[in-house]
PDB file of N, CA and C in Angstrom:
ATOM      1  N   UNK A   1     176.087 -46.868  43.594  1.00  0.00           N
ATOM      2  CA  UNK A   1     177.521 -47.026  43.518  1.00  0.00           C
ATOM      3  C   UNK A   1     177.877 -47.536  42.123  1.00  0.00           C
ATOM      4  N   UNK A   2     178.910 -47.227  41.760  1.00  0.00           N
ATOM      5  CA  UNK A   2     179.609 -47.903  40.192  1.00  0.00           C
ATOM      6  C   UNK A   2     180.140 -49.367  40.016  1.00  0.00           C
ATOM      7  N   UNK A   3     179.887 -49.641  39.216  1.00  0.00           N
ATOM      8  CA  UNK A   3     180.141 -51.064  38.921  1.00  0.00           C
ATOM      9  C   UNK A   3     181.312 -51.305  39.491  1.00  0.00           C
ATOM     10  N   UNK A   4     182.186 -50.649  38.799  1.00  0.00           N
ATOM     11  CA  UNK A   4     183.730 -50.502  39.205  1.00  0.00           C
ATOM     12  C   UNK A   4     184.170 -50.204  40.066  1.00  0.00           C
ATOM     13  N   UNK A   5     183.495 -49.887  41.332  1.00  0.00           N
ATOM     14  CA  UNK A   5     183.907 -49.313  42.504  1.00  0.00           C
ATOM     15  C   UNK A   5     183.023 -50.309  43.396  1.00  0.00           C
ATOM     16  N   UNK A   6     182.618 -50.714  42.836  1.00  0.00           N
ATOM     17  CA  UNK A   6     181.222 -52.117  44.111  1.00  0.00           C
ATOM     18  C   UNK A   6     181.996 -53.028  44.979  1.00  0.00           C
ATOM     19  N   UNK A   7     182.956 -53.525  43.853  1.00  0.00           N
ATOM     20  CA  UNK A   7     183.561 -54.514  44.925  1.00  0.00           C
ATOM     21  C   UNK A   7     184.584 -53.543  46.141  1.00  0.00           C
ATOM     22  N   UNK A   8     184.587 -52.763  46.197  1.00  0.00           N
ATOM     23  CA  UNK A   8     184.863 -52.352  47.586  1.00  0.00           C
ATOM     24  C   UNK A   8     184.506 -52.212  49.062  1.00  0.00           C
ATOM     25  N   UNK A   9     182.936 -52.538  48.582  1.00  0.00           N
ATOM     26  CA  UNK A   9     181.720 -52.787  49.616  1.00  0.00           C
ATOM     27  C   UNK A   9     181.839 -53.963  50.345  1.00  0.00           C
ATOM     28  N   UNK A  10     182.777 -55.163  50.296  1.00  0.00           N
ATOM     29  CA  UNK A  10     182.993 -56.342  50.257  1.00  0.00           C
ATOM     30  C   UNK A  10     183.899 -56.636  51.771  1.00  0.00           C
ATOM     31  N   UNK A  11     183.881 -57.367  52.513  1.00  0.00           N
ATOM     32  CA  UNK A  11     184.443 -57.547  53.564  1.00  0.00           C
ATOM     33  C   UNK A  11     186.438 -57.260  53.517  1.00  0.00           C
ATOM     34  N   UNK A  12     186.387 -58.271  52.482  1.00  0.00           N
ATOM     35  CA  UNK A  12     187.748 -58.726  52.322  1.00  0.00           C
ATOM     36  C   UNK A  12     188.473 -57.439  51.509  1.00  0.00           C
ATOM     37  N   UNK A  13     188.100 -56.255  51.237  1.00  0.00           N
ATOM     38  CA  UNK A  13     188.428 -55.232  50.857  1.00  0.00           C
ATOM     39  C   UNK A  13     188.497 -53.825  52.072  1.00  0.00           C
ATOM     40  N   UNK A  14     188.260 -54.403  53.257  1.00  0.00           N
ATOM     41  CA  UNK A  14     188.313 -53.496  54.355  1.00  0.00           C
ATOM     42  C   UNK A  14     189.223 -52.474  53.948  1.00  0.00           C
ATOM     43  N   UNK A  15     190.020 -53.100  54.350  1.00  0.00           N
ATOM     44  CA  UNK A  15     192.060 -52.690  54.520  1.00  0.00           C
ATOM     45  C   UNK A  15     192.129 -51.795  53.262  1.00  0.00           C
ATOM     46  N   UNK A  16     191.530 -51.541  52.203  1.00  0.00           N
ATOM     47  CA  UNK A  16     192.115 -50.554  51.169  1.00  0.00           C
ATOM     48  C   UNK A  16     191.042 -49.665  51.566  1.00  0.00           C
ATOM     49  N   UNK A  17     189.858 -50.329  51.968  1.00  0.00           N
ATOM     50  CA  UNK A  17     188.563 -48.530  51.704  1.00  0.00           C
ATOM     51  C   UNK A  17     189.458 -47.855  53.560  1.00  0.00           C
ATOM     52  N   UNK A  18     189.943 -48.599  54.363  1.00  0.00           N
ATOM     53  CA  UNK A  18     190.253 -48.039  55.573  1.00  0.00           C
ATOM     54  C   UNK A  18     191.784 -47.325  55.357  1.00  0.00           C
ATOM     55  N   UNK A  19     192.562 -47.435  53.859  1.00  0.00           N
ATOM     56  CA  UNK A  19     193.926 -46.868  53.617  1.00  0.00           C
ATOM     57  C   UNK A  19     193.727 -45.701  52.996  1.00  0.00           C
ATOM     58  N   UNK A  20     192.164 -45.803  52.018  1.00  0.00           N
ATOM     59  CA  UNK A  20     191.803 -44.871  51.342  1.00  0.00           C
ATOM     60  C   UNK A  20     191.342 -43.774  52.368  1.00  0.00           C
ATOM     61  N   UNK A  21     190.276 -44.041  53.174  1.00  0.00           N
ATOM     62  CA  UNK A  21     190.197 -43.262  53.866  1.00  0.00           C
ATOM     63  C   UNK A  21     190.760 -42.090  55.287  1.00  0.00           C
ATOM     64  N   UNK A  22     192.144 -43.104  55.378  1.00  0.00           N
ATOM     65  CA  UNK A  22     192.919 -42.455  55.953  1.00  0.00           C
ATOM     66  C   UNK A  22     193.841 -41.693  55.504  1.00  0.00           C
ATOM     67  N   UNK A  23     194.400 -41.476  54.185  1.00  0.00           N
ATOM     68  CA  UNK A  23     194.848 -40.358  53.323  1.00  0.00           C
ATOM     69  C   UNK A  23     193.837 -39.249  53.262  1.00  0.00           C
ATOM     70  N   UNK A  24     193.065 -39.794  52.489  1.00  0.00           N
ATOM     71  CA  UNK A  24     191.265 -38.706  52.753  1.00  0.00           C
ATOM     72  C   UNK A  24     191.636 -37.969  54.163  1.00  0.00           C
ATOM     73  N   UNK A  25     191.690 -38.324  55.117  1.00  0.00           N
ATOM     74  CA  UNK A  25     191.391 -37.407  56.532  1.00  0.00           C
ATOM     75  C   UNK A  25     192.971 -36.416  56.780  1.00  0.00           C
ATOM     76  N   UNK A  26     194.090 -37.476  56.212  1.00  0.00           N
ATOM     77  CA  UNK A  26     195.155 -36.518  56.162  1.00  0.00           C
ATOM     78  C   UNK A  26     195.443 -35.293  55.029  1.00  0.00           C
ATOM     79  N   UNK A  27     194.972 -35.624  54.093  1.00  0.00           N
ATOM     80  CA  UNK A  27     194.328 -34.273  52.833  1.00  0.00           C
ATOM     81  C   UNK A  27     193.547 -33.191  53.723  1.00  0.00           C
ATOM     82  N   UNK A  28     192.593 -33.698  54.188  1.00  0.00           N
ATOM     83  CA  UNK A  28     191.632 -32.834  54.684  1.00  0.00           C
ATOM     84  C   UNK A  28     191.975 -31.976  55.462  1.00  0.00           C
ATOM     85  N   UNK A  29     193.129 -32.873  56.735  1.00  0.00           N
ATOM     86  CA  UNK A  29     193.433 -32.003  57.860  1.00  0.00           C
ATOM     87  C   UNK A  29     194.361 -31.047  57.225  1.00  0.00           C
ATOM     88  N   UNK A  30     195.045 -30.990  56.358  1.00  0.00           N
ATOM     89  CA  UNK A  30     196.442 -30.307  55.684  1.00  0.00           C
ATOM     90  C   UNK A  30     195.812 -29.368  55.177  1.00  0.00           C
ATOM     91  N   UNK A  31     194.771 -29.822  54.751  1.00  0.00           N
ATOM     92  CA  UNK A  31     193.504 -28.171  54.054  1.00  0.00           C
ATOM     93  C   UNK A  31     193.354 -27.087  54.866  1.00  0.00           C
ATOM     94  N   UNK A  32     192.768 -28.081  55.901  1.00  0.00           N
ATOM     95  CA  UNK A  32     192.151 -27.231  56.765  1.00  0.00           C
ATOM     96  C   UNK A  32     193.499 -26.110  57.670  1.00  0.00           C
ATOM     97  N   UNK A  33     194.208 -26.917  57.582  1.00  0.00           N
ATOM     98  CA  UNK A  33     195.748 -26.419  58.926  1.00  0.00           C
ATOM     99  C   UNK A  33     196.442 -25.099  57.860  1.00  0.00           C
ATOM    100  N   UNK A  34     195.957 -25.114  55.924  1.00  0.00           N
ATOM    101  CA  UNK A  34     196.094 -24.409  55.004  1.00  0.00           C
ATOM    102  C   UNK A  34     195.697 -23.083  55.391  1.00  0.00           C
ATOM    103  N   UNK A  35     194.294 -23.415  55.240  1.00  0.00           N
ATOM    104  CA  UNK A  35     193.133 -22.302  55.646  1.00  0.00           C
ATOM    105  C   UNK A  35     193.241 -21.209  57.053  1.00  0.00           C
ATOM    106  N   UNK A  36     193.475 -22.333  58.146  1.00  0.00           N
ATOM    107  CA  UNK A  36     193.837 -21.742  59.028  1.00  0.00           C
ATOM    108  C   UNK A  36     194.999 -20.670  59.398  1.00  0.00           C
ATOM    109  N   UNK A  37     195.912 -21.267  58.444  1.00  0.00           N
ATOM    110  CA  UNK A  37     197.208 -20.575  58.810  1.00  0.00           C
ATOM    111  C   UNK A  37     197.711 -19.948  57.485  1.00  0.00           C
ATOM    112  N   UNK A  38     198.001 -18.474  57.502  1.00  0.00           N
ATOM    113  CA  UNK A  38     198.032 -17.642  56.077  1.00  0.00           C
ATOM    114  C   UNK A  38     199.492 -18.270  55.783  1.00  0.00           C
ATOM    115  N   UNK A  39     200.551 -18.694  56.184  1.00  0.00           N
ATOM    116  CA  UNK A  39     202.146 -18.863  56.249  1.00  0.00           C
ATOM    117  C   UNK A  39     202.147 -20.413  55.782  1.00  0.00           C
ATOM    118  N   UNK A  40     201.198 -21.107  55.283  1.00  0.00           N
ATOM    119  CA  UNK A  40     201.247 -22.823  55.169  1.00  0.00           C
ATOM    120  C   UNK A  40     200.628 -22.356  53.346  1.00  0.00           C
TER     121      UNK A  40
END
């Protein structure tokens, strides 16, 4: 992992890697709902 990105590994940093990753899954699904559908 990067120096600069380490302290995210950290307890008290939950709440942003769990905000980050919930944009992440809404990107993803919007891809995918892309792919799926020729009209999006």
């Amino acid at each position: 992992m990067m120096g600069r990105t380490r302290h995210l590994t950290r307890p008290e940093y939950k709440h942003i890697v769990d905000e980050f990753q919930k944009e992440i899954d809404r990107r993803w699904e919007r891809l995918k709902a892309k792919h799926e559908h020729p009209l999006l």
